[in-house]
N, C-alpha and C. Protein backbone atom coordinates (compact mmCIF):
# COMPACT_ATOMS: atom_id res chain seq x y z
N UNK A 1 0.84 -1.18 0.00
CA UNK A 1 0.00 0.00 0.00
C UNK A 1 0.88 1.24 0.00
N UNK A 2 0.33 1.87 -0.69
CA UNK A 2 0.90 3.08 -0.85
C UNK A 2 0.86 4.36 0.95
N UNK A 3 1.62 5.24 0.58
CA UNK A 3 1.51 6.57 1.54
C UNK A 3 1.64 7.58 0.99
N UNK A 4 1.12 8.52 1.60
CA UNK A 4 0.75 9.67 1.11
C UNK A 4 1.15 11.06 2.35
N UNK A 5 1.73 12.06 2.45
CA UNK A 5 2.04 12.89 3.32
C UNK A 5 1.60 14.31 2.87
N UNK A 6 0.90 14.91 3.74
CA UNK A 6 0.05 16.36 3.17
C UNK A 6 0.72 16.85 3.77
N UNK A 7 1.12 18.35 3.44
CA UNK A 7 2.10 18.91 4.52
C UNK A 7 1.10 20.27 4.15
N UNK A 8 1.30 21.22 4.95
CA UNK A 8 1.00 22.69 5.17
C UNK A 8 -0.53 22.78 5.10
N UNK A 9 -1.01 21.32 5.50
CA UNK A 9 -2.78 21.82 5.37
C UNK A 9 -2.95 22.48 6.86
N UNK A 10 -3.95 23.54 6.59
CA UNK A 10 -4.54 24.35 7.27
C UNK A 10 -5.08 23.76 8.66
N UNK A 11 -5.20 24.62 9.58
CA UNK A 11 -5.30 24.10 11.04
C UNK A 11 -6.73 24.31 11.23
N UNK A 12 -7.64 24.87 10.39
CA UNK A 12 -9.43 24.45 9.69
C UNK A 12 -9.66 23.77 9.14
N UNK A 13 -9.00 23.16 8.18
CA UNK A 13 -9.34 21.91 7.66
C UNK A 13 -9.24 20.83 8.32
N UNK A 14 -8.23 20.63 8.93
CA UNK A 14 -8.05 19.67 9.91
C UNK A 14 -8.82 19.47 11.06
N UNK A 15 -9.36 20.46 11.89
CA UNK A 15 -10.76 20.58 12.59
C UNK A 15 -11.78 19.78 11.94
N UNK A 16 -11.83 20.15 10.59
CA UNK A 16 -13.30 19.82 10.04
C UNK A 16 -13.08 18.52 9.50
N UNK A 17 -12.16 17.86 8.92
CA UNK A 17 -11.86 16.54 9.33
C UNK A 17 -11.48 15.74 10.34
N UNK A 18 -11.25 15.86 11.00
CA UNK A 18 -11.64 15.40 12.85
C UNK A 18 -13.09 15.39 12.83
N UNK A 19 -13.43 16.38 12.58
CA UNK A 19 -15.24 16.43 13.14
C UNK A 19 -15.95 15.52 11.84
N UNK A 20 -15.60 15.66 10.88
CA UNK A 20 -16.46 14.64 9.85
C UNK A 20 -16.21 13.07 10.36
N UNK A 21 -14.72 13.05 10.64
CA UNK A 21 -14.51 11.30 10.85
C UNK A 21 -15.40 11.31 12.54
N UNK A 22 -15.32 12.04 13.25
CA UNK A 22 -16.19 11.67 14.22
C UNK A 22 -17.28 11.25 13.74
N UNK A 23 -17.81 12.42 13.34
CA UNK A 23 -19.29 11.72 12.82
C UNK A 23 -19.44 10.24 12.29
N UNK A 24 -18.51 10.34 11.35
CA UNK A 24 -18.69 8.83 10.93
C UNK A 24 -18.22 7.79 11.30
N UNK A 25 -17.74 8.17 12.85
CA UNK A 25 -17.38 7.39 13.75
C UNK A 25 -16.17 6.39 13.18
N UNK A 26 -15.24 7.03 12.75
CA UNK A 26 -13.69 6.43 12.23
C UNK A 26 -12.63 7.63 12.48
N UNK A 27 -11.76 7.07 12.14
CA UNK A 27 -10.41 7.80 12.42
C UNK A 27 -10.40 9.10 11.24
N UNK A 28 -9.75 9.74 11.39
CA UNK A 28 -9.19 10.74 10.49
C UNK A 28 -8.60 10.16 9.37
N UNK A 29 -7.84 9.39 9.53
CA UNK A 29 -6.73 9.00 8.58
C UNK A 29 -7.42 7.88 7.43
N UNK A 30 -9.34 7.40 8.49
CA UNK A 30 -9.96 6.78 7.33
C UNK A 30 -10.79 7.27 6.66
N UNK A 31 -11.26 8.56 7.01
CA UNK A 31 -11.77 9.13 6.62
C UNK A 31 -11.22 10.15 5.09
N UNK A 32 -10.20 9.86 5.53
CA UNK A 32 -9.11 10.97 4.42
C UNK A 32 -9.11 10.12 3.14
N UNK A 33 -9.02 8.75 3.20
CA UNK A 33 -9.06 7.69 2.39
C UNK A 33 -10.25 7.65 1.73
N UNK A 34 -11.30 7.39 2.32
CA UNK A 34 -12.67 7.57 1.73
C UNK A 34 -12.54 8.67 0.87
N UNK A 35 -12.80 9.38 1.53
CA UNK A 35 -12.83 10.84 0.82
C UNK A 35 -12.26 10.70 -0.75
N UNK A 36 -10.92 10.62 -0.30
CA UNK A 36 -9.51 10.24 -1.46
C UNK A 36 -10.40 9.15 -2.94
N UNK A 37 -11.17 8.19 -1.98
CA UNK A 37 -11.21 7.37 -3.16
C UNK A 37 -12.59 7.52 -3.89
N UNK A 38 -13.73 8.08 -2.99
CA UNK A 38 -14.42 9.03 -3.69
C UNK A 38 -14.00 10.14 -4.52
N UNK A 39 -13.08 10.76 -4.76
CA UNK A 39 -12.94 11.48 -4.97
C UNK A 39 -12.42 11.25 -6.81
N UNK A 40 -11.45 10.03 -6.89
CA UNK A 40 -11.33 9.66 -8.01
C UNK A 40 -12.03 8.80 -8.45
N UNK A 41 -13.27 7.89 -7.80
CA UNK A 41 -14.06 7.13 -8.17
C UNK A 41 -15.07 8.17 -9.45
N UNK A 42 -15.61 9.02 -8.62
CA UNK A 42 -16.38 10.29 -9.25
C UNK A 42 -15.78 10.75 -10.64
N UNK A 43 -14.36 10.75 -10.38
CA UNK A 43 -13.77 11.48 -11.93
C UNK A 43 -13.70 10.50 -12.95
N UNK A 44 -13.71 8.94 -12.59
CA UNK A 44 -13.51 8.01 -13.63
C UNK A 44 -14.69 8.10 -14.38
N UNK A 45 -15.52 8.45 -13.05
CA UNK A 45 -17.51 7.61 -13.76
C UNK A 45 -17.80 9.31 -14.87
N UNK A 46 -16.83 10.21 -15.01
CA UNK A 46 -17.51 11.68 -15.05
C UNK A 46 -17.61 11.47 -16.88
N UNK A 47 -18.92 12.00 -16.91
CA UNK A 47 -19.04 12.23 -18.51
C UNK A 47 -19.00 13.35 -19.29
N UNK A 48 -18.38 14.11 -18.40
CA UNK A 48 -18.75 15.78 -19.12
C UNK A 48 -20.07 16.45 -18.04
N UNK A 49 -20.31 17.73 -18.48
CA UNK A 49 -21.32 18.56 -17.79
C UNK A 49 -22.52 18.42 -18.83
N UNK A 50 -23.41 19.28 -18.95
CA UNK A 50 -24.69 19.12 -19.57
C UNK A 50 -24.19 19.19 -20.71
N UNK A 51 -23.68 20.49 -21.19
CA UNK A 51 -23.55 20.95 -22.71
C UNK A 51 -22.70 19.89 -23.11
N UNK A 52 -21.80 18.73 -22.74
CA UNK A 52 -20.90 17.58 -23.24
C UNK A 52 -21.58 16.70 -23.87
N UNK A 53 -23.01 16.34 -22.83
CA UNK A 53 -23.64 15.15 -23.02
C UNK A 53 -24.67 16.05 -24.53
N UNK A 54 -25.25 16.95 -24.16
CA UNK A 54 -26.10 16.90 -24.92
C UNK A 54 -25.44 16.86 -26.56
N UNK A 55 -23.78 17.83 -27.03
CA UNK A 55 -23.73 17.91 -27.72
C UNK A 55 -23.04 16.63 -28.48
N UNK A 56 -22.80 15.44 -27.01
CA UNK A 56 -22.42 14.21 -27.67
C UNK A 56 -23.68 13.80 -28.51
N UNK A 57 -24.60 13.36 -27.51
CA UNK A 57 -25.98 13.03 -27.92
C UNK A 57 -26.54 13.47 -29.98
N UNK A 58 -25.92 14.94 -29.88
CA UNK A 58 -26.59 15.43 -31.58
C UNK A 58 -25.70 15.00 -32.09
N UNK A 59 -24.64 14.75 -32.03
CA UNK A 59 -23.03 14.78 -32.77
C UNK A 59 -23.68 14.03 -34.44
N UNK A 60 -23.26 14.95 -35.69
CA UNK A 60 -23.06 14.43 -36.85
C UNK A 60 -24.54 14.56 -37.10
N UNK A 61 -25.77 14.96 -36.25
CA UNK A 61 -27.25 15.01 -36.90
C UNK A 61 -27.44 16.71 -37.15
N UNK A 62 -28.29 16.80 -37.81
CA UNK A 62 -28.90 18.19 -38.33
C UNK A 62 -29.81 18.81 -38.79
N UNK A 63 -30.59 19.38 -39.00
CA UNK A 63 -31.65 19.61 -39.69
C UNK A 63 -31.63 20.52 -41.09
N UNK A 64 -32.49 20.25 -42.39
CA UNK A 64 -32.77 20.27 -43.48
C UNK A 64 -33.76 21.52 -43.67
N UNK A 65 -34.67 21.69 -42.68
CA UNK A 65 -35.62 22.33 -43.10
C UNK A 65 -36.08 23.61 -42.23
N UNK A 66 -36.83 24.40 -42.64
CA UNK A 66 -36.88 25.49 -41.62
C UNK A 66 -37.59 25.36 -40.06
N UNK A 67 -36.81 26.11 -39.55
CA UNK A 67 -38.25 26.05 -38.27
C UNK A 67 -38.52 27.13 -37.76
N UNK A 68 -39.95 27.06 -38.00
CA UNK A 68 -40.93 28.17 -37.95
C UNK A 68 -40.29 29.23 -36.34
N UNK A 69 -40.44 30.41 -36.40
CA UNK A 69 -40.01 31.15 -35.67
C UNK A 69 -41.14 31.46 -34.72
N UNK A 70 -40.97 31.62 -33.17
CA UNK A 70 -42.45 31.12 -32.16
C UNK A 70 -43.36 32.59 -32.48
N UNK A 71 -42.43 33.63 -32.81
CA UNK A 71 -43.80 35.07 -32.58
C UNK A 71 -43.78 34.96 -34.14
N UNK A 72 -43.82 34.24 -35.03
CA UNK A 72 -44.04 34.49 -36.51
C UNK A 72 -43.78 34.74 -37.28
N UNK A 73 -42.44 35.29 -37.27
CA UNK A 73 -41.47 35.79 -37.98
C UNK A 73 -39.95 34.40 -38.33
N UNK A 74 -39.79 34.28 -39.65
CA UNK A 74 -39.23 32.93 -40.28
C UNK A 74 -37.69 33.01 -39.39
N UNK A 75 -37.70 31.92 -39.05
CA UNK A 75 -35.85 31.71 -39.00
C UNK A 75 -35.45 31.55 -39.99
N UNK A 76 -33.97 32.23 -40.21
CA UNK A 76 -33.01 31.92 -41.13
C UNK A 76 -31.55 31.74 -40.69
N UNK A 77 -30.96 30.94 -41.29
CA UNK A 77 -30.04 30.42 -40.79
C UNK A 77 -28.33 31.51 -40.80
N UNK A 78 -27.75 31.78 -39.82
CA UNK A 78 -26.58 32.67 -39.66
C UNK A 78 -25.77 32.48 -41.18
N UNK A 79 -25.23 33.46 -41.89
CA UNK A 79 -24.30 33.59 -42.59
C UNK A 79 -23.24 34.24 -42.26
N UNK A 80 -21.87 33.42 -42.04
CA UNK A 80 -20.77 34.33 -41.36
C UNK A 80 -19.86 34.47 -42.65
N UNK A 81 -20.33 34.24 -44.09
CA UNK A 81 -19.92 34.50 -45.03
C UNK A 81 -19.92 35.95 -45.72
N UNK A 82 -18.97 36.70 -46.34
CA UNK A 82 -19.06 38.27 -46.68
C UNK A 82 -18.90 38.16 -48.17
C-alpha cells in the first residue's frame, strides 16, 4: 500500500476533518481515504457537464428544413460568409 504525506494543510481543515470522521465514527486517517477514493471514483464515472452530453448526444445530426419562428417571424439560418 501506498503513503501519502500532506504537509501545510490548514489548522481548519483539519478541525473539520476530525469532526467529519467523528461523525462517521472512524479515524481521520480513514476518513481521508474515503474521501480520497471518492474522490477519483467520481472522476472516472464523469461524462462531461450538460452541454458535453447533450452535444455528444446530436453529434453528426442536423436539420434540413426550416423552423418556424415562435412570434411568426421565419428563421433563417446565420451567414458568417461576406
Amino acid at each position: 500500500m501506498a503513503q501519502l504525506v500532506v504537509r501545510n494543510l490548514e489548522d481548519d481543515v483539519k478541525k473539520r476533518l476530525q469532526r467529519r470522521a467523528a461523525r462517521h465514527r472512524r479515524s481521520v486517517e480513514e476518513e481521508v481515504r474515503d474521501i480520497l477514493r471518492n474522490a477519483v471514483r467520481d472522476e472516472s464515472r464523469s461524462t462531461g457537464g450538460l452541454g458535453t452530453r447533450i452535444a455528444r448526444r446530436f453529434a453528426g445530426r442536423g436539420i434540413d428544413f426550416q423552423i418556424p419562428e415562435f412570434r411568426g417571424e421565419q428563421a433563417h439560418p446565420a451567414d458568417f460568409e461576406e
